[in-house]
N, C-alpha and C. Protein backbone atom coordinates (compact mmCIF):
# COMPACT_ATOMS: atom_id res chain seq x y z
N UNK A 1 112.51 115.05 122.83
CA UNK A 1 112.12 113.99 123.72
C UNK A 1 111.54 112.82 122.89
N UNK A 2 112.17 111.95 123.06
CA UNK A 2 111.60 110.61 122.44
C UNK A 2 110.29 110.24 122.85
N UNK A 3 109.18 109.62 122.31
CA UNK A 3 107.92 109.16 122.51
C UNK A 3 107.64 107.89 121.91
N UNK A 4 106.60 107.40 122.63
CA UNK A 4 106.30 105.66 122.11
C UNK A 4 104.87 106.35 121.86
N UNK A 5 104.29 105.79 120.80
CA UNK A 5 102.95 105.32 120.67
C UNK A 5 102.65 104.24 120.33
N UNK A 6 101.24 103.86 120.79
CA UNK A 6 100.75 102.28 120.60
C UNK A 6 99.40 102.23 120.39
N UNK A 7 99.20 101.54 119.13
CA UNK A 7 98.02 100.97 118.74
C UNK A 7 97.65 99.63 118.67
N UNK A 8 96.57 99.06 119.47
CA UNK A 8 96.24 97.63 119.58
C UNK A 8 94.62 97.83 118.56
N UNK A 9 94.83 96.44 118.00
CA UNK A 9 93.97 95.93 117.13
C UNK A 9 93.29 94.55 117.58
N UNK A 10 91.93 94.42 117.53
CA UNK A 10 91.03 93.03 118.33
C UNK A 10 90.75 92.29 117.14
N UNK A 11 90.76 91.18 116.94
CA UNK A 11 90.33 90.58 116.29
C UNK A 11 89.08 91.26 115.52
N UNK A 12 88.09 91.90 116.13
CA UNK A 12 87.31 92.13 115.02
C UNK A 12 87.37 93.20 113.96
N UNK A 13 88.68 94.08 114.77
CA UNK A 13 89.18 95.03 113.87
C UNK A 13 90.11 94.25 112.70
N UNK A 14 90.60 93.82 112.70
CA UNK A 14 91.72 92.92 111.92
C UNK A 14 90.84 92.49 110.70
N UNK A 15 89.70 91.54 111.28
CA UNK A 15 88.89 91.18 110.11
C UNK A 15 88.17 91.87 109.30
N UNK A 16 87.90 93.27 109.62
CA UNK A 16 87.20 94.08 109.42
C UNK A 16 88.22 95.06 107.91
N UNK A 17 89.46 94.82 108.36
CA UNK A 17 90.46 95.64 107.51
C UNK A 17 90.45 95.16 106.11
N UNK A 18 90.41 95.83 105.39
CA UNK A 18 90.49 95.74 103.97
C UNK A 18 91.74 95.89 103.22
N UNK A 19 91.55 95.25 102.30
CA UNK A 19 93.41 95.49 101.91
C UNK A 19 93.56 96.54 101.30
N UNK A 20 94.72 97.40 101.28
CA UNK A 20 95.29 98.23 100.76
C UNK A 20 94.36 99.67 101.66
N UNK A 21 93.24 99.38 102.93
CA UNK A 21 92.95 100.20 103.26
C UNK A 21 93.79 101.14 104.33
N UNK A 22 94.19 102.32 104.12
CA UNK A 22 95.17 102.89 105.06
C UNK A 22 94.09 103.14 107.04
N UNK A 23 95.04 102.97 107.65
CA UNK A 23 94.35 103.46 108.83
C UNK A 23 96.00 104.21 109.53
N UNK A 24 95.46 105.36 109.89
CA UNK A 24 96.13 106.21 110.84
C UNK A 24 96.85 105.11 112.37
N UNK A 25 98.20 105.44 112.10
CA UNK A 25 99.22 104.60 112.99
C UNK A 25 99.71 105.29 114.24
N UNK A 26 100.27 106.87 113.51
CA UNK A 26 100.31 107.86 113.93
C UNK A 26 100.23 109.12 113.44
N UNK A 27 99.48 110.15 114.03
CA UNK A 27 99.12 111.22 113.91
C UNK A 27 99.72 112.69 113.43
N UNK A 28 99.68 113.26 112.30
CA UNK A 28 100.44 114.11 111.91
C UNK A 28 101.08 115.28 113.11
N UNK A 29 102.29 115.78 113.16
CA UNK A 29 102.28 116.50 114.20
C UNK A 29 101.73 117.80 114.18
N UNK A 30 101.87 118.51 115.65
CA UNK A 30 101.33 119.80 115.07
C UNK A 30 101.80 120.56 114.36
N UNK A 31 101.39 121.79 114.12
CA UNK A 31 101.42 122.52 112.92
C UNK A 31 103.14 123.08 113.36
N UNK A 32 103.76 123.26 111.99
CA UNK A 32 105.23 123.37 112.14
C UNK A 32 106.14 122.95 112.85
N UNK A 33 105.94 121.37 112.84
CA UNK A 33 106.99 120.42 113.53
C UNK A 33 106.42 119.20 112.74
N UNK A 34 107.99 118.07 112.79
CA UNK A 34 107.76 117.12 112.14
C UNK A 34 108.16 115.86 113.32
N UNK A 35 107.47 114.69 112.78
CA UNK A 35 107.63 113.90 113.65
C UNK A 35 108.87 112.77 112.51
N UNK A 36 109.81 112.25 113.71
CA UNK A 36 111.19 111.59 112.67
C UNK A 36 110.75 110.34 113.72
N UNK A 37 110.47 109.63 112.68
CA UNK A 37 109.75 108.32 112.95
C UNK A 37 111.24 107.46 113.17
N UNK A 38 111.88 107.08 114.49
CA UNK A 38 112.86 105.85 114.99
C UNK A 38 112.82 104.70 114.46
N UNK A 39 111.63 104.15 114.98
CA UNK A 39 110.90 102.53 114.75
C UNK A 39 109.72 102.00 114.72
N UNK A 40 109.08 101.29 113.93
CA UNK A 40 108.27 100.70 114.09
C UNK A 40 108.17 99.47 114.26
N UNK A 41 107.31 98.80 115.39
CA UNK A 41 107.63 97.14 115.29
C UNK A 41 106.30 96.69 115.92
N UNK A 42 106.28 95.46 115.76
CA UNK A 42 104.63 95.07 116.42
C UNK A 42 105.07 93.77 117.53
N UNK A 43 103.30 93.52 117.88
CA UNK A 43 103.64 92.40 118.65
C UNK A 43 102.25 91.77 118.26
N UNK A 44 102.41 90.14 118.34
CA UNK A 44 100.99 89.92 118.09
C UNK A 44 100.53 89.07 118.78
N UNK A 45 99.36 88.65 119.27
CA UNK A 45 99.11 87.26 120.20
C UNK A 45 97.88 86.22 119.59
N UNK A 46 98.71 85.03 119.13
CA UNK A 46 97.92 84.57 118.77
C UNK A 46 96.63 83.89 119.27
N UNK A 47 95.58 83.58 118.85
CA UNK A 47 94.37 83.28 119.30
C UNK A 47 93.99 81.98 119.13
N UNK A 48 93.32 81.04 118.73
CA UNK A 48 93.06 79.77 118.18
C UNK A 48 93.21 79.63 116.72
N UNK A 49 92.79 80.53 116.02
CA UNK A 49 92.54 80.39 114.29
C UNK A 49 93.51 81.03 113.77
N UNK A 50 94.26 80.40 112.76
CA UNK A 50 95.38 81.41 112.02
C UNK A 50 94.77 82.50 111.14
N UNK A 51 95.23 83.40 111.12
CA UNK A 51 94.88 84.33 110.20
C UNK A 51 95.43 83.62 108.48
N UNK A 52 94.96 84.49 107.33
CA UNK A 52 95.32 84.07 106.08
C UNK A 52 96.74 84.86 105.77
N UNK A 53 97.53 85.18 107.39
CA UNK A 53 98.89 85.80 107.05
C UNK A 53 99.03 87.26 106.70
N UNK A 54 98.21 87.92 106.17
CA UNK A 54 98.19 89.34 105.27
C UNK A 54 99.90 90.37 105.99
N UNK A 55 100.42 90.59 105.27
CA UNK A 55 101.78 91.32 105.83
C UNK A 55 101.40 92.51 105.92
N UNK A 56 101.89 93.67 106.50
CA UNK A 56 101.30 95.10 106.58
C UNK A 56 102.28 96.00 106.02
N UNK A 57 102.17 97.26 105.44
CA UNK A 57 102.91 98.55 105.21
C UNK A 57 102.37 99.62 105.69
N UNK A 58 103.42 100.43 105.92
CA UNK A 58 103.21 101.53 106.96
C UNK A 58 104.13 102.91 106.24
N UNK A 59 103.52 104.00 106.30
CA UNK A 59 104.50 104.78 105.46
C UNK A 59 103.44 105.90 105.71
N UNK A 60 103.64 107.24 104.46
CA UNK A 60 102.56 108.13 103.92
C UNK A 60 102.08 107.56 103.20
N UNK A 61 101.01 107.81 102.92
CA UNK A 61 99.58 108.35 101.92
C UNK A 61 100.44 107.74 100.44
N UNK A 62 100.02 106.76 99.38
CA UNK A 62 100.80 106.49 98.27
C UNK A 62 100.45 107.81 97.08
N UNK A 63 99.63 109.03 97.78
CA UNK A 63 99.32 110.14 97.16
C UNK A 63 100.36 111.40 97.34
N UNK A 64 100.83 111.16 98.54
CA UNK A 64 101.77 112.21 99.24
C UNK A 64 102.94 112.70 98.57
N UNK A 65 102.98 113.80 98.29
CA UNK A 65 104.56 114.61 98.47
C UNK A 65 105.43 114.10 98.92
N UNK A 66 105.15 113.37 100.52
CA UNK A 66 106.07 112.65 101.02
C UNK A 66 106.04 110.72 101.28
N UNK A 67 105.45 110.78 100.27
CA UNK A 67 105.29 109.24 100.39
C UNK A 67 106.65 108.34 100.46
N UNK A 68 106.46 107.72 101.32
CA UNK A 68 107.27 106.63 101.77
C UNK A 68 107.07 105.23 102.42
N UNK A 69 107.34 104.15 101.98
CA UNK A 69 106.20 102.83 102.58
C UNK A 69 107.80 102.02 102.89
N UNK A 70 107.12 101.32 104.18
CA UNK A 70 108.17 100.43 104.90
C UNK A 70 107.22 98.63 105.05
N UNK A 71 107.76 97.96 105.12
CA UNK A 71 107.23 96.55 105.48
C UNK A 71 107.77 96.48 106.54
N UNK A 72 106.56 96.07 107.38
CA UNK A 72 106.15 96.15 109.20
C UNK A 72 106.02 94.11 108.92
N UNK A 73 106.73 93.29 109.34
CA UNK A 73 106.70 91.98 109.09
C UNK A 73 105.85 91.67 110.37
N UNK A 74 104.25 91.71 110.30
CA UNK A 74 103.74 92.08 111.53
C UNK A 74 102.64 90.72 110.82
N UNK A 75 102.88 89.47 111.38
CA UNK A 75 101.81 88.36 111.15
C UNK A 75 101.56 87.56 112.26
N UNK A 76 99.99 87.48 111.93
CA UNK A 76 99.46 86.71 113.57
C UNK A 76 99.29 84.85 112.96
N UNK A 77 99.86 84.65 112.81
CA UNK A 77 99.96 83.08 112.36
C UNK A 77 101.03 81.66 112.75
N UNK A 78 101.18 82.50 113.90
CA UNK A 78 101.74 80.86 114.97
C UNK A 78 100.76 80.85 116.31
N UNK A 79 101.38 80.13 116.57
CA UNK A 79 100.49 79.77 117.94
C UNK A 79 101.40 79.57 119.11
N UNK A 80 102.22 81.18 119.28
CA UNK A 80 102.74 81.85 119.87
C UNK A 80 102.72 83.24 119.87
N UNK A 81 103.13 84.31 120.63
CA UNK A 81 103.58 85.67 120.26
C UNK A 81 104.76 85.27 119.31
N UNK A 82 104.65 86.40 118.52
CA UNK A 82 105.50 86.91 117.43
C UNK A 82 106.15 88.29 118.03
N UNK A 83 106.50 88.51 117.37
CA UNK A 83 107.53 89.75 117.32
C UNK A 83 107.51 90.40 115.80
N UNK A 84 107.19 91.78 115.27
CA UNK A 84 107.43 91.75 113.83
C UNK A 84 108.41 93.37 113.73
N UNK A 85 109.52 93.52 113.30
CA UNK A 85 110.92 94.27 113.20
C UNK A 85 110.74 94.87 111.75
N UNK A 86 111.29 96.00 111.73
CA UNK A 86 111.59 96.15 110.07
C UNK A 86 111.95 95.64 109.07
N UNK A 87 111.51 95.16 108.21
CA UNK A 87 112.11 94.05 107.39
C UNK A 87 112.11 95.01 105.56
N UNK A 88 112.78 94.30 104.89
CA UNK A 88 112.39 94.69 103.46
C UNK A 88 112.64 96.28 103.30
N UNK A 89 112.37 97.11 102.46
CA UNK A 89 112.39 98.18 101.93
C UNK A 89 112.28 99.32 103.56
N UNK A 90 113.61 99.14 104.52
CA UNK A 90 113.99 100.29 105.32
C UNK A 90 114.17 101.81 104.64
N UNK A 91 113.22 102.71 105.46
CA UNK A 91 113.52 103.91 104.75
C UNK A 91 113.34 104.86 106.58
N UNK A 92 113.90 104.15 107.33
CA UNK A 92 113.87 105.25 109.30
C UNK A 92 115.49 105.83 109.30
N UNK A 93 115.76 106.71 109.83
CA UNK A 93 114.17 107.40 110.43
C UNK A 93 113.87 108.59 109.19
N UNK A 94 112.62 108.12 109.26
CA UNK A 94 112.22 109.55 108.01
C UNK A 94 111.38 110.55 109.11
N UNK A 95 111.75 111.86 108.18
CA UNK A 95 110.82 113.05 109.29
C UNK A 95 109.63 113.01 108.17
N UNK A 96 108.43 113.02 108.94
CA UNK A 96 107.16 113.64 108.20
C UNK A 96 106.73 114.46 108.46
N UNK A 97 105.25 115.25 108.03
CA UNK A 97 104.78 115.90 108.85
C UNK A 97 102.86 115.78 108.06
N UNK A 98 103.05 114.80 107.90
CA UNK A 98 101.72 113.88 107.48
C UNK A 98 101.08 112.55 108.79
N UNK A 99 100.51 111.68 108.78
CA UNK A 99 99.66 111.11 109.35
C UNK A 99 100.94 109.74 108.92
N UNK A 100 101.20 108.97 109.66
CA UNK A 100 101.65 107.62 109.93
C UNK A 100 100.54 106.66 109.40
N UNK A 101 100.09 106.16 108.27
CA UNK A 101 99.46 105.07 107.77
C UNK A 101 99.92 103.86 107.80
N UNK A 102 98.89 102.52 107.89
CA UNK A 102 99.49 101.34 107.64
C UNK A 102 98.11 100.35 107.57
N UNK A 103 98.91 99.97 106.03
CA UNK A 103 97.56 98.81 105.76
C UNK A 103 97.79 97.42 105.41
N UNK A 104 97.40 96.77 105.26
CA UNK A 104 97.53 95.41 105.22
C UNK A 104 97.89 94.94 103.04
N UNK A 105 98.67 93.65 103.42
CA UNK A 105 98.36 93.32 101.47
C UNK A 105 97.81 92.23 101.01
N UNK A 106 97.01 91.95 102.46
CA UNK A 106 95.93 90.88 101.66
C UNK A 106 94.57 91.61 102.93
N UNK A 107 93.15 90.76 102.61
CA UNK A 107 92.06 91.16 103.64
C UNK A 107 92.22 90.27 104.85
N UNK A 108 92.82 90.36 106.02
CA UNK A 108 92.61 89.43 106.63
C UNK A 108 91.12 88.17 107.27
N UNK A 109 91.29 87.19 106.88
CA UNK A 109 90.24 86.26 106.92
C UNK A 109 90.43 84.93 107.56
N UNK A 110 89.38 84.84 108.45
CA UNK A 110 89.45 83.86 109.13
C UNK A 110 90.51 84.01 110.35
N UNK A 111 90.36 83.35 111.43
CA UNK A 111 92.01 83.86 112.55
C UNK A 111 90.79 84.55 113.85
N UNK A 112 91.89 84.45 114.79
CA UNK A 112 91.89 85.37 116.03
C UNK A 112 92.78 85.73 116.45
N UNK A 113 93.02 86.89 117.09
CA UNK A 113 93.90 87.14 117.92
C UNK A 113 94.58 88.80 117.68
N UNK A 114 94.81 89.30 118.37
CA UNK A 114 95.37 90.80 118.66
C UNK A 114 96.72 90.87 118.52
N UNK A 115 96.97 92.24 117.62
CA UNK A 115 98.15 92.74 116.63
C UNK A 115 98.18 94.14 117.82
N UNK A 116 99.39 94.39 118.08
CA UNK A 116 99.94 95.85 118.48
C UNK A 116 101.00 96.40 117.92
N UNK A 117 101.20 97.74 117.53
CA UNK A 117 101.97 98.28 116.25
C UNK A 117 102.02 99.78 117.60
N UNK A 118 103.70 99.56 117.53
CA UNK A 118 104.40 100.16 118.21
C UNK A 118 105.21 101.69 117.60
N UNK A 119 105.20 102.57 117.93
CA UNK A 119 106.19 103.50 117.17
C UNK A 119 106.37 104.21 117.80
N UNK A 120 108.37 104.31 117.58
CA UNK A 120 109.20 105.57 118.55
C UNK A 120 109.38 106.44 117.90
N UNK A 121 109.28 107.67 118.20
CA UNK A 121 109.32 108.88 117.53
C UNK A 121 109.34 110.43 118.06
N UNK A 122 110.02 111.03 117.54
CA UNK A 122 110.45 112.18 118.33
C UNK A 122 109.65 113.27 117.62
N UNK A 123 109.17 114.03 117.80
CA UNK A 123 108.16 115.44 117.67
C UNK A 123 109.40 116.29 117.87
N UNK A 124 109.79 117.16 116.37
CA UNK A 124 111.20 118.65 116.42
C UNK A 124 110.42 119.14 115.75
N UNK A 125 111.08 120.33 115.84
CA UNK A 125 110.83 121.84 114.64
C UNK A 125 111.84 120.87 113.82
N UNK A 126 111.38 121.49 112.65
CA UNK A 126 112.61 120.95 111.17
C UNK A 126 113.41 121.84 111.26
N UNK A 127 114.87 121.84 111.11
CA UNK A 127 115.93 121.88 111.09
C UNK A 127 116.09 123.10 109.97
């Protein structure tokens, strides 16, 4: 069965993020099943202040067995909604069975406005 999860981020979380700090996207599955990550994509709404842009990656742990990092083109810097799609270094659907991370590659500074980071993904026994 296919599944969506969704994580929204407030402005004061955004500013708060540190670069290269990982935060949990999505959740490792349970024990002896892997989750085969479809898509990830965001949405963002901008606020009055641009952010300083920071782009995000999303993958495993850069420690992991199963490390794997994707660029989430997820920036709050028009003064419109955005849309942000897979861009750059595609590696979906990968199966994990680790924690969905994703961190930013600069600190975001200065800006308002709320980021949501979307992901379809199916929960199997491995094959």
């Amino acid at each position: 069965m296919i599944k969506v999860y969704k994580n929204s981020y407030t402005t004061a979380q955004l500013l708060a993020w540190l670069v290269n700090t990982d935060k949990i996207i999505l959740p490792a599955p349970a024990a002896g099943k892997v989750n085969v990550i479809l898509g990830v994509t965001s949405n963002s709404t901008y606020g009055t202040i641009v952010y300083n842009n920071p782009s995000f990656f999303y993958g495993t742990s850069p420690g992991s067995s199963q490390y794997n990092q994707n660029y989430l083109n997820a920036r709050i810097d028009q003064a419109f909604n955005t849309s942000g799609i897979n861009a750059g270094k595609i590696n979906l659907p990968m199966a994990i069975t680790e924690d969905l991370v994703m961190s930013p590659d600069a600190t975001p500074i200065n800006g308002n406005g709320s980021l949501d980071v979307i992901i379809i993904y199916e929960e199997k026994l491995p094959v």
